[in-house]
N, C-alpha and C. Protein backbone atom coordinates (compact mmCIF):
# COMPACT_ATOMS: atom_id res chain seq x y z
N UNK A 1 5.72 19.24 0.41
CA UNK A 1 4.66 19.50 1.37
C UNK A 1 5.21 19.69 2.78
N UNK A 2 6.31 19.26 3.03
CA UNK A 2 7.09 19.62 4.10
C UNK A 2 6.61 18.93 5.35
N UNK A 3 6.59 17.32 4.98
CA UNK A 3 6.02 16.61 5.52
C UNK A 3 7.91 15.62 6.07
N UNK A 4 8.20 15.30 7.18
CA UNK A 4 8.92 14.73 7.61
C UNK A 4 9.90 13.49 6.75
N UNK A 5 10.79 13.15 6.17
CA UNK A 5 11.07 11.94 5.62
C UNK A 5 12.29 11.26 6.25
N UNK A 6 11.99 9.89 6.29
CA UNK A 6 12.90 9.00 7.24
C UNK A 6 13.44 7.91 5.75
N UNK A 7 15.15 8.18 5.73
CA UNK A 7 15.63 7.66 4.96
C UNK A 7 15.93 6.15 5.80
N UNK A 8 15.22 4.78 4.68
CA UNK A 8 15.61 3.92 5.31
C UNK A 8 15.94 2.70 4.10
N UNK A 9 16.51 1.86 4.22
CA UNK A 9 16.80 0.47 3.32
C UNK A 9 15.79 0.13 3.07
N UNK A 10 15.09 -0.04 1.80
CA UNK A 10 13.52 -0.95 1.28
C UNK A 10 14.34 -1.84 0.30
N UNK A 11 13.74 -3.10 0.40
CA UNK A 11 14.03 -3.91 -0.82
C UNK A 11 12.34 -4.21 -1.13
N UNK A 12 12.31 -4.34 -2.49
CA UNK A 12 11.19 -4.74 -3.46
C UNK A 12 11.73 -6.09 -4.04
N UNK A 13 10.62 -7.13 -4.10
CA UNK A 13 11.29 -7.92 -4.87
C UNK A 13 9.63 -8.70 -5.67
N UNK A 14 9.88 -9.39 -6.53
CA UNK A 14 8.81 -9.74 -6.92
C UNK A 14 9.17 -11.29 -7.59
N UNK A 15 8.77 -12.26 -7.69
CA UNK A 15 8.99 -13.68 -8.35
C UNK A 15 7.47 -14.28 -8.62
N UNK A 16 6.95 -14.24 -9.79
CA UNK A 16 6.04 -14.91 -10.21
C UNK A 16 4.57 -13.82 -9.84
N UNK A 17 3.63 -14.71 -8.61
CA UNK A 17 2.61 -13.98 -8.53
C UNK A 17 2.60 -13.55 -6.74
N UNK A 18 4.41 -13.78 -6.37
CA UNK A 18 4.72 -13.22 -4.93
C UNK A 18 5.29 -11.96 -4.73
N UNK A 19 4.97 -10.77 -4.05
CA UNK A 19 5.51 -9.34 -4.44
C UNK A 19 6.06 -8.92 -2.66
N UNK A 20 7.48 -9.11 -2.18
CA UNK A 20 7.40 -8.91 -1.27
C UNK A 20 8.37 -7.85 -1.05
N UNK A 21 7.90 -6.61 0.08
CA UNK A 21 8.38 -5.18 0.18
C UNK A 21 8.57 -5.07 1.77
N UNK A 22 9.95 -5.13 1.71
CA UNK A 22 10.62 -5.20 3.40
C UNK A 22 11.67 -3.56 3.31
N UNK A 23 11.39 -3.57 4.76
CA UNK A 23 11.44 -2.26 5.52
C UNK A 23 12.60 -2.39 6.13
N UNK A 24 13.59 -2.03 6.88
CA UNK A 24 14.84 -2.15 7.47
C UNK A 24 14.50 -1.23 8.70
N UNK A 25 15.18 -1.15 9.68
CA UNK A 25 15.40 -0.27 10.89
C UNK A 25 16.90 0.38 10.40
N UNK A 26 17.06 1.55 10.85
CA UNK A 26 17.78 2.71 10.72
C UNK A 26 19.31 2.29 10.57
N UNK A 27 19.38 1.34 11.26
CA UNK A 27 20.77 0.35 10.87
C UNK A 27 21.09 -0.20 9.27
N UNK A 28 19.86 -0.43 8.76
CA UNK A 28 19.79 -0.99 8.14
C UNK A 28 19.84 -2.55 7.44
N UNK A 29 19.60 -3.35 8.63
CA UNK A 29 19.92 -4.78 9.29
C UNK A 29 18.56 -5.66 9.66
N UNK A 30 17.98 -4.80 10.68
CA UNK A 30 16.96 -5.25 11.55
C UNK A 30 15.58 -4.86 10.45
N UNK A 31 15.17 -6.07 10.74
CA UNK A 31 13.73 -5.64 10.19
C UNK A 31 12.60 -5.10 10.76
N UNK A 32 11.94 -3.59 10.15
CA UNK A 32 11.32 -2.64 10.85
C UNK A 32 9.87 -3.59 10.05
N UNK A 33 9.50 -3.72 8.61
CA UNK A 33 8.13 -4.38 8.48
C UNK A 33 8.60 -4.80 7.41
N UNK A 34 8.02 -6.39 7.14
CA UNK A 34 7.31 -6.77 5.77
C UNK A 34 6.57 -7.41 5.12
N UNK A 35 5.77 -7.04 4.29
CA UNK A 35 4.86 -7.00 3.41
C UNK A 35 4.61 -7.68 2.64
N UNK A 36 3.52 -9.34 2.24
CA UNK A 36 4.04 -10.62 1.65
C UNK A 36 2.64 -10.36 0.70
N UNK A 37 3.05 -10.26 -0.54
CA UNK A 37 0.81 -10.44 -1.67
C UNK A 37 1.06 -11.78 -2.25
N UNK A 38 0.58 -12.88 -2.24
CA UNK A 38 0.79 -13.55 -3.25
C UNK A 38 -0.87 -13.67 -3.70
N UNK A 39 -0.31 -13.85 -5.00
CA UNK A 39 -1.27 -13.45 -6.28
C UNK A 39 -1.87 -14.94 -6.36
N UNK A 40 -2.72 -15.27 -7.52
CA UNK A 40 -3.07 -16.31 -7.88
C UNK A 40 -3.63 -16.97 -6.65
N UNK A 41 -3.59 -18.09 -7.20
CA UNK A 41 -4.32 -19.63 -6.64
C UNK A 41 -5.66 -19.05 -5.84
N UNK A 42 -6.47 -19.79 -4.86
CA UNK A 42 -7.57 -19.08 -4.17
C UNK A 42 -7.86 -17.50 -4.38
N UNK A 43 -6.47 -16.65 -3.87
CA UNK A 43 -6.73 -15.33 -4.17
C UNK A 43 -7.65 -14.43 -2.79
N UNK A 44 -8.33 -13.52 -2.85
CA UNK A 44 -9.26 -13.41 -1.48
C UNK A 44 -10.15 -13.48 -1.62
N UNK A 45 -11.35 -13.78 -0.36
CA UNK A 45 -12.83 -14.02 -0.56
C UNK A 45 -13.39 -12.61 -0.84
N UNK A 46 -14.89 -12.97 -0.84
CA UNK A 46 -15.48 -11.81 -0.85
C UNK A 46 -15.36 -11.16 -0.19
N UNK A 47 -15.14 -11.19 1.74
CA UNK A 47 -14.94 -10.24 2.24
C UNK A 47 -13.73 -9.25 1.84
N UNK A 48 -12.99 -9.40 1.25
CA UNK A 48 -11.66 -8.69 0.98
C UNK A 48 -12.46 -8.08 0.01
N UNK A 49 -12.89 -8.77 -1.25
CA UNK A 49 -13.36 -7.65 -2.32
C UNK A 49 -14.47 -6.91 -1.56
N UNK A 50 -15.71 -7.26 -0.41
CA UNK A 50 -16.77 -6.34 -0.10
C UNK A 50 -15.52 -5.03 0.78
N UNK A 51 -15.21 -5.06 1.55
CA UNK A 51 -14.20 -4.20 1.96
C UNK A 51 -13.22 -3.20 1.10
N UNK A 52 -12.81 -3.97 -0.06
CA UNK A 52 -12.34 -2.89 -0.79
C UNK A 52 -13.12 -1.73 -2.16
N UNK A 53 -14.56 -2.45 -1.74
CA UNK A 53 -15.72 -1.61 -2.39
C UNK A 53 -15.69 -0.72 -1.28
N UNK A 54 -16.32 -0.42 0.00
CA UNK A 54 -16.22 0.05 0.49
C UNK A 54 -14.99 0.97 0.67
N UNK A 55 -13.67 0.83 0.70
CA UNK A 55 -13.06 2.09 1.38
C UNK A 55 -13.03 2.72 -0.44
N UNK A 56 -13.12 2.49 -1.64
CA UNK A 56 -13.12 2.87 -2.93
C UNK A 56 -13.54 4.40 -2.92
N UNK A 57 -14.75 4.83 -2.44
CA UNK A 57 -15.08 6.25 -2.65
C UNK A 57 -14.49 6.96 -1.37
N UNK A 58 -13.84 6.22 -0.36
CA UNK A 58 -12.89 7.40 0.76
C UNK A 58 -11.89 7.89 0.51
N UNK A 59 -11.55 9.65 0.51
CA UNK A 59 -10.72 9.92 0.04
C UNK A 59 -9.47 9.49 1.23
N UNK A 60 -7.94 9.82 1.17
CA UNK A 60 -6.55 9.89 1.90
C UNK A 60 -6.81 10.77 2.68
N UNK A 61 -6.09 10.32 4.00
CA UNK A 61 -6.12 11.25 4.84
C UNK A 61 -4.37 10.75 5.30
N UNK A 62 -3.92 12.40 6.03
CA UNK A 62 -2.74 12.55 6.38
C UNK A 62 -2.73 12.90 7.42
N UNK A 63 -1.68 13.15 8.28
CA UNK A 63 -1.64 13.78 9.47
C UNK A 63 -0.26 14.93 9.17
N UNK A 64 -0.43 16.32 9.34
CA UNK A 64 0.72 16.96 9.48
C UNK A 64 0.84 18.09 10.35
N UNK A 65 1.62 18.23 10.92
CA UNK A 65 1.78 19.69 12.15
C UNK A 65 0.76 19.71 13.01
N UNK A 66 -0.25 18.32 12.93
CA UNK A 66 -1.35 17.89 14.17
C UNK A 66 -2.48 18.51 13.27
N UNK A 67 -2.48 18.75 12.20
CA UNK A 67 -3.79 18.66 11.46
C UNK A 67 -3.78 17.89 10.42
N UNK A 68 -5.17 17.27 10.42
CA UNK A 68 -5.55 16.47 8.97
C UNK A 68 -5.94 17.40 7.67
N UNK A 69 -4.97 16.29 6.78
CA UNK A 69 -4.88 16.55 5.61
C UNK A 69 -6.03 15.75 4.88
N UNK A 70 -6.45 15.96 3.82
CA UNK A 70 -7.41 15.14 3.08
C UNK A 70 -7.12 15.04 1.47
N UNK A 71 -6.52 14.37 0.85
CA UNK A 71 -5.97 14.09 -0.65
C UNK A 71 -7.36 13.31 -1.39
N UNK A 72 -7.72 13.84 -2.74
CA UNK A 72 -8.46 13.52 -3.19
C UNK A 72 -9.94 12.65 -2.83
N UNK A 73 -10.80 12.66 -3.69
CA UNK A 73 -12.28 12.63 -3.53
C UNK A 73 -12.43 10.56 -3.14
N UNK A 74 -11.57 9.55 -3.50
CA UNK A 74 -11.90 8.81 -3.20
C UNK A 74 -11.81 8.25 -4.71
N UNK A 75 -12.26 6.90 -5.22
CA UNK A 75 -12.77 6.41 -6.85
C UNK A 75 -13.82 5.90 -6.88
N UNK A 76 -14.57 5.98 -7.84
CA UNK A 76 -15.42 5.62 -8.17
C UNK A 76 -15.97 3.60 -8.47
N UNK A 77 -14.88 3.65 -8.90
CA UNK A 77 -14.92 1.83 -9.51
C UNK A 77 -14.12 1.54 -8.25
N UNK A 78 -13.91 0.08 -7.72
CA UNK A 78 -13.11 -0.56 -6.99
C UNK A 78 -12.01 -0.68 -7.37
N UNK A 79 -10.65 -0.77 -6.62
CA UNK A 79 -9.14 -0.99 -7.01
C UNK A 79 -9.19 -2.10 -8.62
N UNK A 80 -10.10 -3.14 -7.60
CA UNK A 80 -10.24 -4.40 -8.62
C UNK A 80 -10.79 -4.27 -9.65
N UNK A 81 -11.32 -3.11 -10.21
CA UNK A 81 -11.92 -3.28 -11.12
C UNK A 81 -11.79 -2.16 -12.35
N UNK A 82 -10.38 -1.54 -11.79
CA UNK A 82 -9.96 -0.53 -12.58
C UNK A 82 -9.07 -1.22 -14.30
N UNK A 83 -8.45 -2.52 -14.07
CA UNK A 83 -7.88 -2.54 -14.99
C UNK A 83 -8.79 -3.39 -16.10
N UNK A 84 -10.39 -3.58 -15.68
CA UNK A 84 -11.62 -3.67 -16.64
C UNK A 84 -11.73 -2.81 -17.35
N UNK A 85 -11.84 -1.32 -16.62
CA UNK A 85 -12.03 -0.53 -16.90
C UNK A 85 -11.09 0.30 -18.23
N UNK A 86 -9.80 0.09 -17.61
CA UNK A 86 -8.87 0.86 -18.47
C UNK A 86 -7.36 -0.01 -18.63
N UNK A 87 -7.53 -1.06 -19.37
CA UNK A 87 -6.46 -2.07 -18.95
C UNK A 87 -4.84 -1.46 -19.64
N UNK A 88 -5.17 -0.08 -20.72
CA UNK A 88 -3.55 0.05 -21.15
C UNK A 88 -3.16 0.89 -20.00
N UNK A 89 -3.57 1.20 -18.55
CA UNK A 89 -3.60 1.88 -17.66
C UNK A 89 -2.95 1.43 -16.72
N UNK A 90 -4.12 0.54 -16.22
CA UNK A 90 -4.34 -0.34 -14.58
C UNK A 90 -3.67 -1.79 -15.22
N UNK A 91 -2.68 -2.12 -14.13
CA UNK A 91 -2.92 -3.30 -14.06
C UNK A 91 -2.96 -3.70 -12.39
N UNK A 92 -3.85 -4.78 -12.16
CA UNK A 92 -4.38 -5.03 -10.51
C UNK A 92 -4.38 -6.18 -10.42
N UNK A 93 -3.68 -6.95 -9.29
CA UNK A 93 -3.55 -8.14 -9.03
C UNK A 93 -4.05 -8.46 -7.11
N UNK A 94 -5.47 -8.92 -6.94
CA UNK A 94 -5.57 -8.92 -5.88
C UNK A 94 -5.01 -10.20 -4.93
N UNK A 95 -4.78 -10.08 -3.98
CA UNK A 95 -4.12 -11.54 -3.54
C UNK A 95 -4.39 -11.94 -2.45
N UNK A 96 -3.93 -12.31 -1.32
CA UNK A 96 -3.49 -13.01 0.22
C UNK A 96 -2.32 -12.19 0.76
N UNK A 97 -2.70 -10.76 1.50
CA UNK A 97 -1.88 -10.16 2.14
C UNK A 97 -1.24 -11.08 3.32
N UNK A 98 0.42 -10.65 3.69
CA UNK A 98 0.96 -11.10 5.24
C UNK A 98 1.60 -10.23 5.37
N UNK A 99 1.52 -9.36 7.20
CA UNK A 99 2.26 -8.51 7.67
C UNK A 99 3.47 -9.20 8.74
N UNK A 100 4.37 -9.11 8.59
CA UNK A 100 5.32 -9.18 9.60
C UNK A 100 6.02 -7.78 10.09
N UNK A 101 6.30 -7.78 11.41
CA UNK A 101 6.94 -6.61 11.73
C UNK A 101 7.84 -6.84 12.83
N UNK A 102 8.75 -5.95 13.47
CA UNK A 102 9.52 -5.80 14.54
C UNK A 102 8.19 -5.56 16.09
N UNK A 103 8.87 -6.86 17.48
CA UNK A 103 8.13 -6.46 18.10
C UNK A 103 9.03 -5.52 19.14
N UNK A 104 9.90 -5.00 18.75
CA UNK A 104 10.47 -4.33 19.56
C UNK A 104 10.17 -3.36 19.73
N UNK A 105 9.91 -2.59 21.48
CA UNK A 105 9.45 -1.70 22.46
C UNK A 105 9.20 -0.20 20.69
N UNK A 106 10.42 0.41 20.59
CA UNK A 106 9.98 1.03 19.21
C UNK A 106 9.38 1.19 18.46
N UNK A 107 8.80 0.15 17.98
CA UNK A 107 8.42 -0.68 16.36
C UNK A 107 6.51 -0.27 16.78
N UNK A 108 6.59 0.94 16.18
CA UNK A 108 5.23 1.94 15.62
C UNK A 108 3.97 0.76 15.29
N UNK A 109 4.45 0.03 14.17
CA UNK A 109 3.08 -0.81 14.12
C UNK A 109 2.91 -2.13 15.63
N UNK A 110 4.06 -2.28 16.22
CA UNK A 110 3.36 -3.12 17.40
C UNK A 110 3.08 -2.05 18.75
N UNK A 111 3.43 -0.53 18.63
CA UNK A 111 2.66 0.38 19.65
C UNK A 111 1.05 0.65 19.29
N UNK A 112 1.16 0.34 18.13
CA UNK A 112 -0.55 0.58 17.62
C UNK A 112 -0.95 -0.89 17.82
N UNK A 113 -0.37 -1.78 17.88
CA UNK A 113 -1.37 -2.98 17.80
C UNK A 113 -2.36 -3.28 16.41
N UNK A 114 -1.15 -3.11 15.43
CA UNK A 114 -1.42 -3.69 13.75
C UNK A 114 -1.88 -5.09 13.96
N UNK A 115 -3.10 -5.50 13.14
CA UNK A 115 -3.52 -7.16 13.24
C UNK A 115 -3.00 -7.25 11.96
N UNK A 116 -4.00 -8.50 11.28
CA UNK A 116 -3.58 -9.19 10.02
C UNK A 116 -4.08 -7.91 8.95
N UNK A 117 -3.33 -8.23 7.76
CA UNK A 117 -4.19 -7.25 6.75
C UNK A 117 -5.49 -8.01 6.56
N UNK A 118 -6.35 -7.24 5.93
CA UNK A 118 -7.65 -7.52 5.85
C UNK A 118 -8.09 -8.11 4.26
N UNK A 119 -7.19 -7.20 3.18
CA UNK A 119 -6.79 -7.05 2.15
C UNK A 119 -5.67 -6.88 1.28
N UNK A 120 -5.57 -7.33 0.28
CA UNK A 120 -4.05 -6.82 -0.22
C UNK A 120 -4.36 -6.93 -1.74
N UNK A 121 -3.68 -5.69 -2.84
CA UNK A 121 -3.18 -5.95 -4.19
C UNK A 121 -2.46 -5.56 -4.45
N UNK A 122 -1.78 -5.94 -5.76
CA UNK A 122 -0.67 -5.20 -6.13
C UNK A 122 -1.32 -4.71 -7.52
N UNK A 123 -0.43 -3.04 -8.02
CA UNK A 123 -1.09 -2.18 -8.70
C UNK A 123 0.36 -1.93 -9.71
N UNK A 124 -0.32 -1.63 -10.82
CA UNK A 124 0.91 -1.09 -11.88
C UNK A 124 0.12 -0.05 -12.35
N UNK A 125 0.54 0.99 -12.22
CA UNK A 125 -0.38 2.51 -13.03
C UNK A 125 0.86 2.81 -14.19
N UNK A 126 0.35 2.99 -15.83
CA UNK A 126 0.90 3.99 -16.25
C UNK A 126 0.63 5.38 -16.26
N UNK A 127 0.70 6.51 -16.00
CA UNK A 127 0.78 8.06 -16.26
C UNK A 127 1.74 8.66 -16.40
N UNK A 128 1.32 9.65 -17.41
CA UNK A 128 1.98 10.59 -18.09
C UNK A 128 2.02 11.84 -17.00
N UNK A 129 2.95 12.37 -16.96
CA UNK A 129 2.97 13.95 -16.39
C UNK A 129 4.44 14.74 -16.86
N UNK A 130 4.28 16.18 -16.17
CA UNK A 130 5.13 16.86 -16.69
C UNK A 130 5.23 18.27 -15.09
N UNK A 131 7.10 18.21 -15.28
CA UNK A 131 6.92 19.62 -14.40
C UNK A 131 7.35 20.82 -15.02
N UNK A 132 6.41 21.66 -14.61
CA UNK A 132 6.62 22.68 -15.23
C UNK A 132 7.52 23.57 -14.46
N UNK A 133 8.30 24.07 -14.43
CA UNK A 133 8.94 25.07 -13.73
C UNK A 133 8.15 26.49 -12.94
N UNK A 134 8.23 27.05 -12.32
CA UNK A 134 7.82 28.21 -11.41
C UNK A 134 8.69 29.09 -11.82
N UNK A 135 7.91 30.20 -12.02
CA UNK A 135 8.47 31.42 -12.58
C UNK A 135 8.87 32.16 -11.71
């Protein structure tokens, strides 16, 4: 799509029902953001599930060359409630999001003034696909 990409260090790691996904700065040293779900125990209130009913039917939006992009229609069922729906599919684990980030002058999410997450899950999709070549 010819959309910009910034090669950077991600580690994924996951232990039990904790899934945490850290970001690096260009050094690859400094930490640019990361990303804490833990699963289980309490879990989130309703406001987290009323909120993620809500953004469910909004489709993606992008930004590219200073125009918005718009990716698909949105879903129908809630995140949470997809692997009811289709469990050899979805699997969804909603939890207790934490953001940490860099507050340095740079660091994109403290020029926007990122708060707490509001929400958080973690998602396992299986799908099938295929590329076809261009003739």
């Amino acid at each position: 799509m010819g959309l910009p990409k910034i090669v950077r260090r991600v580690t994924l790691e996951r232990a039990g029902g904790r899934f945490v996904g850290t970001s690096y700065a260009a050094d690859g040293q400094t930490l640019d953001l990361r990303l804490t779900l833990e699963t289980g125990g309490a879990g989130p209130g309703e406001e987290a599930r009323e909120l993620l009913r809500f953004i469910s039917p909004l489709p993606n939006f992008t930004l590219k060359d200073g125009k918005v992009l718009r990716f698909g229609g949105g879903r129908r069922d809630p995140i949470y409630d997809l692997e009811r729906v289709q469990p050899a599919v979805w699997q969804v684990r909603l939890g207790s999001p934490r953001l940490e980030f860099s507050s340095a002058p740079g660091s994109l999410l403290a020029r926007l003034g990122a708060g707490r997450p509001l929400a958080g899950y973690w998602l396992k999709q299986r799908a099938r696909y295929s590329i076809t070549p261009r003739p």
